[in-house]
PDB file of N, CA and C in Angstrom:
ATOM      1  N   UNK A   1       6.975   2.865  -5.309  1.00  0.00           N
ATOM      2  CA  UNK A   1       5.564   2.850  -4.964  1.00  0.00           C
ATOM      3  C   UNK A   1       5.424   2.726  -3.453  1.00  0.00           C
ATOM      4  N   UNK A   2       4.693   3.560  -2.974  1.00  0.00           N
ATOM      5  CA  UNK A   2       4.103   3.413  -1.758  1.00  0.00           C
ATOM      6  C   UNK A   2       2.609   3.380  -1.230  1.00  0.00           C
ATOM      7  N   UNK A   3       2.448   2.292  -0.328  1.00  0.00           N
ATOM      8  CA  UNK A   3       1.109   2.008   0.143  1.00  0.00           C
ATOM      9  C   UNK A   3       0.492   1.333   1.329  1.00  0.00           C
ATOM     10  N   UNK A   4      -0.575   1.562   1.289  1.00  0.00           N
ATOM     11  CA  UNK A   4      -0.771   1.528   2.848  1.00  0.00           C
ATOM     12  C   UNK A   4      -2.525   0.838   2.363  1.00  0.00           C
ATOM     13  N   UNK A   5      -3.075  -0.298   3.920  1.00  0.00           N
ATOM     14  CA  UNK A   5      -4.343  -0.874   3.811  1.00  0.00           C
ATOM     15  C   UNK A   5      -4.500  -0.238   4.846  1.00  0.00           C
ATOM     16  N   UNK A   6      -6.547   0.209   4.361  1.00  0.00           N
ATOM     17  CA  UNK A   6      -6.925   0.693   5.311  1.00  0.00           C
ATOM     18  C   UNK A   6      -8.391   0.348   5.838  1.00  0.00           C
ATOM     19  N   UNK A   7      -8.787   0.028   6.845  1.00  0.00           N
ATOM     20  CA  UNK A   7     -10.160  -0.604   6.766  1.00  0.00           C
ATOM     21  C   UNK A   7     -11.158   0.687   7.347  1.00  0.00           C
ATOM     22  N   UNK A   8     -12.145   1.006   6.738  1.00  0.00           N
ATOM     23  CA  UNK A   8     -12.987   1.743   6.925  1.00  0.00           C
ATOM     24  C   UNK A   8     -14.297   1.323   7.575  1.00  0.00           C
ATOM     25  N   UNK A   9     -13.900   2.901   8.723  1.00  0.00           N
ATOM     26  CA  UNK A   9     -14.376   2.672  10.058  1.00  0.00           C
ATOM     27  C   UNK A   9     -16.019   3.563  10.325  1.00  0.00           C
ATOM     28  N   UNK A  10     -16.231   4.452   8.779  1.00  0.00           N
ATOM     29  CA  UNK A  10     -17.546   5.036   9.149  1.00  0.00           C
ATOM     30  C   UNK A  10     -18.216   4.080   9.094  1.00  0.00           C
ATOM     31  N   UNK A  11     -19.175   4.277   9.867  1.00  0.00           N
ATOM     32  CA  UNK A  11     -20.597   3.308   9.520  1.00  0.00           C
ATOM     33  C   UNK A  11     -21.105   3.446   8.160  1.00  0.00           C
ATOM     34  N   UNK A  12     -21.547   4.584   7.540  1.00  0.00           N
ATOM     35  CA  UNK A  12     -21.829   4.849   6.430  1.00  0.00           C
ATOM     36  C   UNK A  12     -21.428   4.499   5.421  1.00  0.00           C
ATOM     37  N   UNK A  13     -19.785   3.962   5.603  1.00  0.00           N
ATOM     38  CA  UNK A  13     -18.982   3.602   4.168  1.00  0.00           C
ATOM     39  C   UNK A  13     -18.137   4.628   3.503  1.00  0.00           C
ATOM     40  N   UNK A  14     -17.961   4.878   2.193  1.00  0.00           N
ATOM     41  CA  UNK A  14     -17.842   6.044   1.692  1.00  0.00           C
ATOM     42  C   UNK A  14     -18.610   6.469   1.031  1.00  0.00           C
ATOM     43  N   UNK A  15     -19.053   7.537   1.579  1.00  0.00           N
ATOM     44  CA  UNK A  15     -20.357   8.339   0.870  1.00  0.00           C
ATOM     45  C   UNK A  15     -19.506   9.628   0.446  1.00  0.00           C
ATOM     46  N   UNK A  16     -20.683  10.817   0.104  1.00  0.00           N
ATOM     47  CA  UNK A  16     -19.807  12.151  -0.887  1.00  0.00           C
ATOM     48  C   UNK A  16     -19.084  13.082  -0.197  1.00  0.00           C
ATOM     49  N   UNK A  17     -19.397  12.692   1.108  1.00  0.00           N
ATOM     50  CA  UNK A  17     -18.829  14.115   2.325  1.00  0.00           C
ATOM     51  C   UNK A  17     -17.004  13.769   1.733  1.00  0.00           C
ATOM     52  N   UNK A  18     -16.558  12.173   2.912  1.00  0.00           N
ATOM     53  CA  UNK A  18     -15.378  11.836   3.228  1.00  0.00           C
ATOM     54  C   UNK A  18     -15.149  11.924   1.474  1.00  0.00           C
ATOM     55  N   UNK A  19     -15.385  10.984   0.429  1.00  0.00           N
ATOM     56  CA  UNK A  19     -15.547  10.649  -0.934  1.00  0.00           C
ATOM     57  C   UNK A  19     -14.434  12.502  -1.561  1.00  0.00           C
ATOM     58  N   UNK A  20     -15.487  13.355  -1.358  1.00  0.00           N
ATOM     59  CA  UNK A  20     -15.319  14.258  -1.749  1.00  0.00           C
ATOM     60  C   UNK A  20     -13.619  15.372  -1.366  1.00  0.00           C
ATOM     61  N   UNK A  21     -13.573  14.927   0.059  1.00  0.00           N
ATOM     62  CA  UNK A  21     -12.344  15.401   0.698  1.00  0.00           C
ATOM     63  C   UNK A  21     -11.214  14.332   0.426  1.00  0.00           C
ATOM     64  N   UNK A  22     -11.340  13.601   0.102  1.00  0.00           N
ATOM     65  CA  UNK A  22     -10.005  12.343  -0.441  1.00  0.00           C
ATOM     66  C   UNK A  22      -9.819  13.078  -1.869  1.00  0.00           C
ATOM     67  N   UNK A  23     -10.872  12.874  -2.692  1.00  0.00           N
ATOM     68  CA  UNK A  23     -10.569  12.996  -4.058  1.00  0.00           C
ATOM     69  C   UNK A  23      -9.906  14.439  -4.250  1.00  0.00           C
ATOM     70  N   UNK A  24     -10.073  15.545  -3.629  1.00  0.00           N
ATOM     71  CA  UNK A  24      -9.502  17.184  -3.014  1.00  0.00           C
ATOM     72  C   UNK A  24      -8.403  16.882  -2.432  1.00  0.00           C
ATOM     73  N   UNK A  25      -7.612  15.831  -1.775  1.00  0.00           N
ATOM     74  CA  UNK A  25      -6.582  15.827  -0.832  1.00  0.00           C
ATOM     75  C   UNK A  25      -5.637  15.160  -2.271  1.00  0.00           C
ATOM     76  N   UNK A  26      -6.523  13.862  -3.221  1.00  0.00           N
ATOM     77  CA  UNK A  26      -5.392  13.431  -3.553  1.00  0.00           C
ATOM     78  C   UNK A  26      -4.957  14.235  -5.627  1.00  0.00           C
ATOM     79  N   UNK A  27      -5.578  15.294  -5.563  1.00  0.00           N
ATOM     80  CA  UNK A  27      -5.418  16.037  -6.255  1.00  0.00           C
ATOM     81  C   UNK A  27      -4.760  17.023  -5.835  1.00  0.00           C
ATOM     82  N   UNK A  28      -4.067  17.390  -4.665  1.00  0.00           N
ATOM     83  CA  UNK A  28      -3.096  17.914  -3.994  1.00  0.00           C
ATOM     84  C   UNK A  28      -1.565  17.590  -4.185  1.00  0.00           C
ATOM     85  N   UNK A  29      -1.408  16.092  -4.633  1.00  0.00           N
ATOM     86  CA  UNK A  29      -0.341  15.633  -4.880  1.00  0.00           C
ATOM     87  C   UNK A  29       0.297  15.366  -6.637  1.00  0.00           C
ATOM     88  N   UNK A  30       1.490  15.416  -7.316  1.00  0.00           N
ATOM     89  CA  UNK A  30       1.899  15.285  -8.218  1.00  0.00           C
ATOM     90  C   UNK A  30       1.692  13.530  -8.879  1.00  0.00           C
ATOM     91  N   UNK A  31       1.752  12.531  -7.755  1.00  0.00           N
ATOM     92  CA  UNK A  31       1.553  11.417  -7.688  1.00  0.00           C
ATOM     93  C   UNK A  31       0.559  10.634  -8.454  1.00  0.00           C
ATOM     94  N   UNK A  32       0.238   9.822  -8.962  1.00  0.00           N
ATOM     95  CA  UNK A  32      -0.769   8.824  -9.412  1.00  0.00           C
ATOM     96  C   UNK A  32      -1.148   8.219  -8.332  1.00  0.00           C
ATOM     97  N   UNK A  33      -2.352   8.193  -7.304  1.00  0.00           N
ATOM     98  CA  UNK A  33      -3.072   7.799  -6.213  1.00  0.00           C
ATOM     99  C   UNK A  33      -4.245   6.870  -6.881  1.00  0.00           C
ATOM    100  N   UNK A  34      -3.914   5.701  -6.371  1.00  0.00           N
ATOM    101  CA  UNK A  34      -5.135   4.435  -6.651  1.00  0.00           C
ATOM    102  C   UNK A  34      -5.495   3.619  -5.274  1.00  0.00           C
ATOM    103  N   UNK A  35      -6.935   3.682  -5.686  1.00  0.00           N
ATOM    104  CA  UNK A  35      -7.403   2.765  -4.237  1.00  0.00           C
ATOM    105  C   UNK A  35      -7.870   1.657  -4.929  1.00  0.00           C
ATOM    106  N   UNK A  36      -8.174   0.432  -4.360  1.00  0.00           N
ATOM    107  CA  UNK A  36      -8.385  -1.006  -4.647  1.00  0.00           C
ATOM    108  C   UNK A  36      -9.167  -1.204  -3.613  1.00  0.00           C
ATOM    109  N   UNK A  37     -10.054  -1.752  -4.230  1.00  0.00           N
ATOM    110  CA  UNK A  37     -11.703  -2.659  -3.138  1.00  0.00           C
ATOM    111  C   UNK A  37     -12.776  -2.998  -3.804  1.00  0.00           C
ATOM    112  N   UNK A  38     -12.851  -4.637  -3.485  1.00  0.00           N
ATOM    113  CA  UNK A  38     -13.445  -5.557  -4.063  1.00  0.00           C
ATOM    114  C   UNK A  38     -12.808  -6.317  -5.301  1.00  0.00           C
ATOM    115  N   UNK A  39     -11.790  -6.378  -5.355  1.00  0.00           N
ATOM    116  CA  UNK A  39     -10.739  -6.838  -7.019  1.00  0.00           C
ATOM    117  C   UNK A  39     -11.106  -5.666  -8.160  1.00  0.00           C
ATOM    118  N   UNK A  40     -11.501  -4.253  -7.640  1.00  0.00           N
ATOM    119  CA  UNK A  40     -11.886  -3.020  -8.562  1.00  0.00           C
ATOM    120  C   UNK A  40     -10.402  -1.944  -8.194  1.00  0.00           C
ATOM    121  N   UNK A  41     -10.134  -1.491  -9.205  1.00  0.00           N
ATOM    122  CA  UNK A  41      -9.262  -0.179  -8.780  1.00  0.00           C
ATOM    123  C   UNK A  41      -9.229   1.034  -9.238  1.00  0.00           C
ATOM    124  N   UNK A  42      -8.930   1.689  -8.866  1.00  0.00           N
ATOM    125  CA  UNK A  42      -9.497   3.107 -10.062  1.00  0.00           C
ATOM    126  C   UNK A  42      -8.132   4.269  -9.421  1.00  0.00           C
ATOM    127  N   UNK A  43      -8.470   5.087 -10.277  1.00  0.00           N
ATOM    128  CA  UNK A  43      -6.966   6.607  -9.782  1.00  0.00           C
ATOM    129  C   UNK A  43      -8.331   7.050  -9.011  1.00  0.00           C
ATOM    130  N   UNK A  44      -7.805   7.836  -7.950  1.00  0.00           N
ATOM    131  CA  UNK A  44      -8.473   8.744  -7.420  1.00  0.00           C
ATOM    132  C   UNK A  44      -9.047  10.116  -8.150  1.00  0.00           C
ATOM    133  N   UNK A  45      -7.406  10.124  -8.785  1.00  0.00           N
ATOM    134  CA  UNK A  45      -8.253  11.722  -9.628  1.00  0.00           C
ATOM    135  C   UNK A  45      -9.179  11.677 -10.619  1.00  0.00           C
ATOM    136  N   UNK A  46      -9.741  10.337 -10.896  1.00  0.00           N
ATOM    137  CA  UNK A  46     -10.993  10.068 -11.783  1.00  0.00           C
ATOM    138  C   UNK A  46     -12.299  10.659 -11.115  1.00  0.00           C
ATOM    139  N   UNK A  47     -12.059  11.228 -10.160  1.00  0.00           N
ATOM    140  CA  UNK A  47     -12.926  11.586  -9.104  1.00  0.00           C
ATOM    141  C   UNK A  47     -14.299  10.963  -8.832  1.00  0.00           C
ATOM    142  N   UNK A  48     -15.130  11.587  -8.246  1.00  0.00           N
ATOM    143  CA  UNK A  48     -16.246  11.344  -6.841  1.00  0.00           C
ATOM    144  C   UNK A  48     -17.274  10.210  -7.482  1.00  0.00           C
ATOM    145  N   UNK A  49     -17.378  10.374  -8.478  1.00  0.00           N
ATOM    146  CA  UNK A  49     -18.380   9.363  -8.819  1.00  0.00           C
ATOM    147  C   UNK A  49     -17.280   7.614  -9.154  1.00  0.00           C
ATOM    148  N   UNK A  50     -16.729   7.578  -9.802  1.00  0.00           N
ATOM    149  CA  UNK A  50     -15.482   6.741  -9.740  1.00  0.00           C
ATOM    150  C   UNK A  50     -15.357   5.942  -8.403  1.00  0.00           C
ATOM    151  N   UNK A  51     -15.002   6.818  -7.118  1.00  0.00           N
ATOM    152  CA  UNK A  51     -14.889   6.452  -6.176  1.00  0.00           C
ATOM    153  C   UNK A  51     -15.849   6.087  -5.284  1.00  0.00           C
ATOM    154  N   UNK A  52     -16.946   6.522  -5.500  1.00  0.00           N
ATOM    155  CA  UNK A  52     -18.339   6.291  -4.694  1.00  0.00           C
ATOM    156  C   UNK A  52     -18.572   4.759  -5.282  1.00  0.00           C
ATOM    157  N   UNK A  53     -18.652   4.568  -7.054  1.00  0.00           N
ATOM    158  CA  UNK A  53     -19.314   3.288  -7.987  1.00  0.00           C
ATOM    159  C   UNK A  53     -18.199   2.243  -7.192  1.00  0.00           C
ATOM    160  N   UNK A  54     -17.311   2.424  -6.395  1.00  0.00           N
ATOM    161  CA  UNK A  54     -16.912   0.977  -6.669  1.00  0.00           C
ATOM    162  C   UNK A  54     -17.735   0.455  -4.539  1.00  0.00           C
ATOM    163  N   UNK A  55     -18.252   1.096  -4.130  1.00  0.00           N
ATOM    164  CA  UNK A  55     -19.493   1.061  -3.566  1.00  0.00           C
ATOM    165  C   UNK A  55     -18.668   0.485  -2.081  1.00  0.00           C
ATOM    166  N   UNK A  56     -17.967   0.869  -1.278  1.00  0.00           N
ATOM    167  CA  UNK A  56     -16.954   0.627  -0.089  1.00  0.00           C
ATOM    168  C   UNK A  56     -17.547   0.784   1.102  1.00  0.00           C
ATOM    169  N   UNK A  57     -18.070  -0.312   1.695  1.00  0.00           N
ATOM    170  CA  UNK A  57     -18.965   0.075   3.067  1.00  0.00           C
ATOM    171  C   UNK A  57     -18.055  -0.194   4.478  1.00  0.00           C
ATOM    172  N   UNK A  58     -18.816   0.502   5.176  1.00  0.00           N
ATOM    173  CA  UNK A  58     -18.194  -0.054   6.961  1.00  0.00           C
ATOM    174  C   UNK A  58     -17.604  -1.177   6.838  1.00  0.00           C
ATOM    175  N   UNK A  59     -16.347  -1.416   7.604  1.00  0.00           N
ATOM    176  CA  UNK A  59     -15.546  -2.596   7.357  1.00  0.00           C
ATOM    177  C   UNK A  59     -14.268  -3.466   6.329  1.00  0.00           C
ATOM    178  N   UNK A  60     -14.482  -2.652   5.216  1.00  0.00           N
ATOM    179  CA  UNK A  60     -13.818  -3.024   3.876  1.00  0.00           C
ATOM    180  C   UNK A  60     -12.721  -2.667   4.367  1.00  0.00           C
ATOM    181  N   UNK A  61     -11.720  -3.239   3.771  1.00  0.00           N
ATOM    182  CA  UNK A  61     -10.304  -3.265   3.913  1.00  0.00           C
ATOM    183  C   UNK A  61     -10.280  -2.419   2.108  1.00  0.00           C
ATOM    184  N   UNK A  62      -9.497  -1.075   2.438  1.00  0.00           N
ATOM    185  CA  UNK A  62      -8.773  -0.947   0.839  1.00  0.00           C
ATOM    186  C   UNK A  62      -7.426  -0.756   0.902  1.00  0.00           C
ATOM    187  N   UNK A  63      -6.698  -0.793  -0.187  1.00  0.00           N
ATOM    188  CA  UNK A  63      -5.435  -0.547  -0.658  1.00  0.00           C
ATOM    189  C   UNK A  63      -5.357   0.623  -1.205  1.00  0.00           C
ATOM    190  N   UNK A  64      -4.762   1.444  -0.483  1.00  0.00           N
ATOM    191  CA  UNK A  64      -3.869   2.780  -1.204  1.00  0.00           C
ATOM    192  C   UNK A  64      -2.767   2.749  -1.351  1.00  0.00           C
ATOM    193  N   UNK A  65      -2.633   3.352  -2.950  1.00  0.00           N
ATOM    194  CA  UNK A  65      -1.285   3.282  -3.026  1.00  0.00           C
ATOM    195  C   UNK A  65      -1.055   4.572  -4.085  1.00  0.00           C
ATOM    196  N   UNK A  66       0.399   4.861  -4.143  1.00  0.00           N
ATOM    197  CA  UNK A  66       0.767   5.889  -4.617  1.00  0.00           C
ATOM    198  C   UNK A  66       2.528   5.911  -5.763  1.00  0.00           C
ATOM    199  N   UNK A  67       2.129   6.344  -6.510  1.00  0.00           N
ATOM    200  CA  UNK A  67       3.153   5.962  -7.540  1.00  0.00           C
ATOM    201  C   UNK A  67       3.787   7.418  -8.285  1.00  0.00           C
ATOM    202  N   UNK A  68       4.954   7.650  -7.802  1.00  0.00           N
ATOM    203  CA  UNK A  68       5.122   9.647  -8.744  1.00  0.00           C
ATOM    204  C   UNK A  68       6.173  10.170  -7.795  1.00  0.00           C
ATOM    205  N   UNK A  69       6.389  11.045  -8.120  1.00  0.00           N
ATOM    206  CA  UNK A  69       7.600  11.809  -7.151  1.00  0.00           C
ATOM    207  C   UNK A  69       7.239  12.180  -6.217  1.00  0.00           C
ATOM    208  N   UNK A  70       6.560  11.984  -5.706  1.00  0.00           N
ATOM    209  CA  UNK A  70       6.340  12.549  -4.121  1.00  0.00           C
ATOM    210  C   UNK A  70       5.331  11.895  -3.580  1.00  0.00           C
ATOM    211  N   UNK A  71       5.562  10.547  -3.958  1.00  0.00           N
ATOM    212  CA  UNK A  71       4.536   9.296  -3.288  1.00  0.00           C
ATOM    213  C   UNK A  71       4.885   8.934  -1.680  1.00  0.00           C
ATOM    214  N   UNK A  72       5.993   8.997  -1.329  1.00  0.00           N
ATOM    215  CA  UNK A  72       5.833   8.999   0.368  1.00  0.00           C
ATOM    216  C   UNK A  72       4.918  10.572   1.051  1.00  0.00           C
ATOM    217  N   UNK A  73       5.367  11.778   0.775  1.00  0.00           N
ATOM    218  CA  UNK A  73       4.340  12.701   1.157  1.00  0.00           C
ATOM    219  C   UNK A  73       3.011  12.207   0.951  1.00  0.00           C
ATOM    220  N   UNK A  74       2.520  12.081  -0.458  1.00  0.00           N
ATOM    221  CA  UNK A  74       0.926  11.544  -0.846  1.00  0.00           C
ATOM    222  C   UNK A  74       0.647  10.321   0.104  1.00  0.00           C
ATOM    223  N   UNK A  75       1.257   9.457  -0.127  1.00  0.00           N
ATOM    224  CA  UNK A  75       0.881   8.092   0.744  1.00  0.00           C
ATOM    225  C   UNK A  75       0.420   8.642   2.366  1.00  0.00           C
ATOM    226  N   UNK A  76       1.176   9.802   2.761  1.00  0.00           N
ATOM    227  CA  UNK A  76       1.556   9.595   4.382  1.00  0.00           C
ATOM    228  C   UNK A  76       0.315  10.851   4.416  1.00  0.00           C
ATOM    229  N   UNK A  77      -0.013  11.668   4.119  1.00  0.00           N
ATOM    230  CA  UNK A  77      -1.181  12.415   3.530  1.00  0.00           C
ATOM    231  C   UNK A  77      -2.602  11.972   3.382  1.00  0.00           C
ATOM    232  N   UNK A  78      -2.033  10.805   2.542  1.00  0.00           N
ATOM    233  CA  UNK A  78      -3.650  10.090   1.866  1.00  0.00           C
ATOM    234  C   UNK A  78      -4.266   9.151   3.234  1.00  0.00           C
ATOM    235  N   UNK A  79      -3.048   8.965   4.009  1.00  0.00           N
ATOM    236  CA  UNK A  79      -3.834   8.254   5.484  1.00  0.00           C
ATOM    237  C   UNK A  79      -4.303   9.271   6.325  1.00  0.00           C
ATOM    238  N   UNK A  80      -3.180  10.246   6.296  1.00  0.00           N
ATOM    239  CA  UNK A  80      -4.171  11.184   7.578  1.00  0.00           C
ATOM    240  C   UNK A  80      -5.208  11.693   6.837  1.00  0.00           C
ATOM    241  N   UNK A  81      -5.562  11.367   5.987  1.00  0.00           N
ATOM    242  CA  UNK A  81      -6.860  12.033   5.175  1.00  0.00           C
ATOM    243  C   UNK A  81      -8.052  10.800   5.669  1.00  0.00           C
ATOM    244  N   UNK A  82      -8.152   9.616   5.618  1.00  0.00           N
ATOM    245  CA  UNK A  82      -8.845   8.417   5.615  1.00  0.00           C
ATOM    246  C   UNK A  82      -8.698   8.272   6.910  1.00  0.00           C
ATOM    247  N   UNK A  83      -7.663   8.875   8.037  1.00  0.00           N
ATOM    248  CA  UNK A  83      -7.897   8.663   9.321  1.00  0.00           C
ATOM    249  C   UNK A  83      -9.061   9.429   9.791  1.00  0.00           C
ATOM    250  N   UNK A  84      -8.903  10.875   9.220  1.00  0.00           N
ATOM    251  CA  UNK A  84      -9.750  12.172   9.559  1.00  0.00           C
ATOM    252  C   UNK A  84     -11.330  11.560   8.785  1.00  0.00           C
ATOM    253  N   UNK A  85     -11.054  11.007   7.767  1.00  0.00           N
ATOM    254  CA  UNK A  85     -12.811  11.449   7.297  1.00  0.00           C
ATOM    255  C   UNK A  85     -13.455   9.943   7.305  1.00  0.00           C
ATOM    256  N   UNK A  86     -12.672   8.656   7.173  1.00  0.00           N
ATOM    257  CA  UNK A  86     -12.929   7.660   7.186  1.00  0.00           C
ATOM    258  C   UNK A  86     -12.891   6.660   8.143  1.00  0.00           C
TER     259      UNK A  86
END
């Protein structure tokens, strides 16, 4: 397993723009991709609404993590993804 915390830096939080390009990036990978925030966790590929409900504003610290054969690519991926949109 690999994973990485990341604190989110839009003002906005995660709304459907960034929301929408994570859940597209981590359906790119073979991996099981889960984020954690607020003691909530969910797979990513449960997609956009999933990830919006657990409601992640400016500031939150989450946990990504990644579990599957090609969880260091996904992991190292799923940040430059949250660097770029988040």
């Amino acid at each position: 397993m690999q994973q990485f915390t990341y604190t989110i830096k839009d003002r906005d939080g995660v709304h459907a723009r960034p929301a929408g390009a994570i859940i597209k990036a981590a359906h790119g990978y073979k991996s099981t991709i889960f984020i954690e925030s607020n003691g909530k966790k969910i797979a990513l590929k449960q997609g956009i609404f999933a990830l919006m409900g657990l409601g992640i504003r400016y500031g939150a610290e989450v946990v990504v993590s990644c579990e599957g054969e090609d969880e260091a690519e996904a992991a190292q991926g799923m940040q430059k993804c949250f660097n770029e949109y988040l």
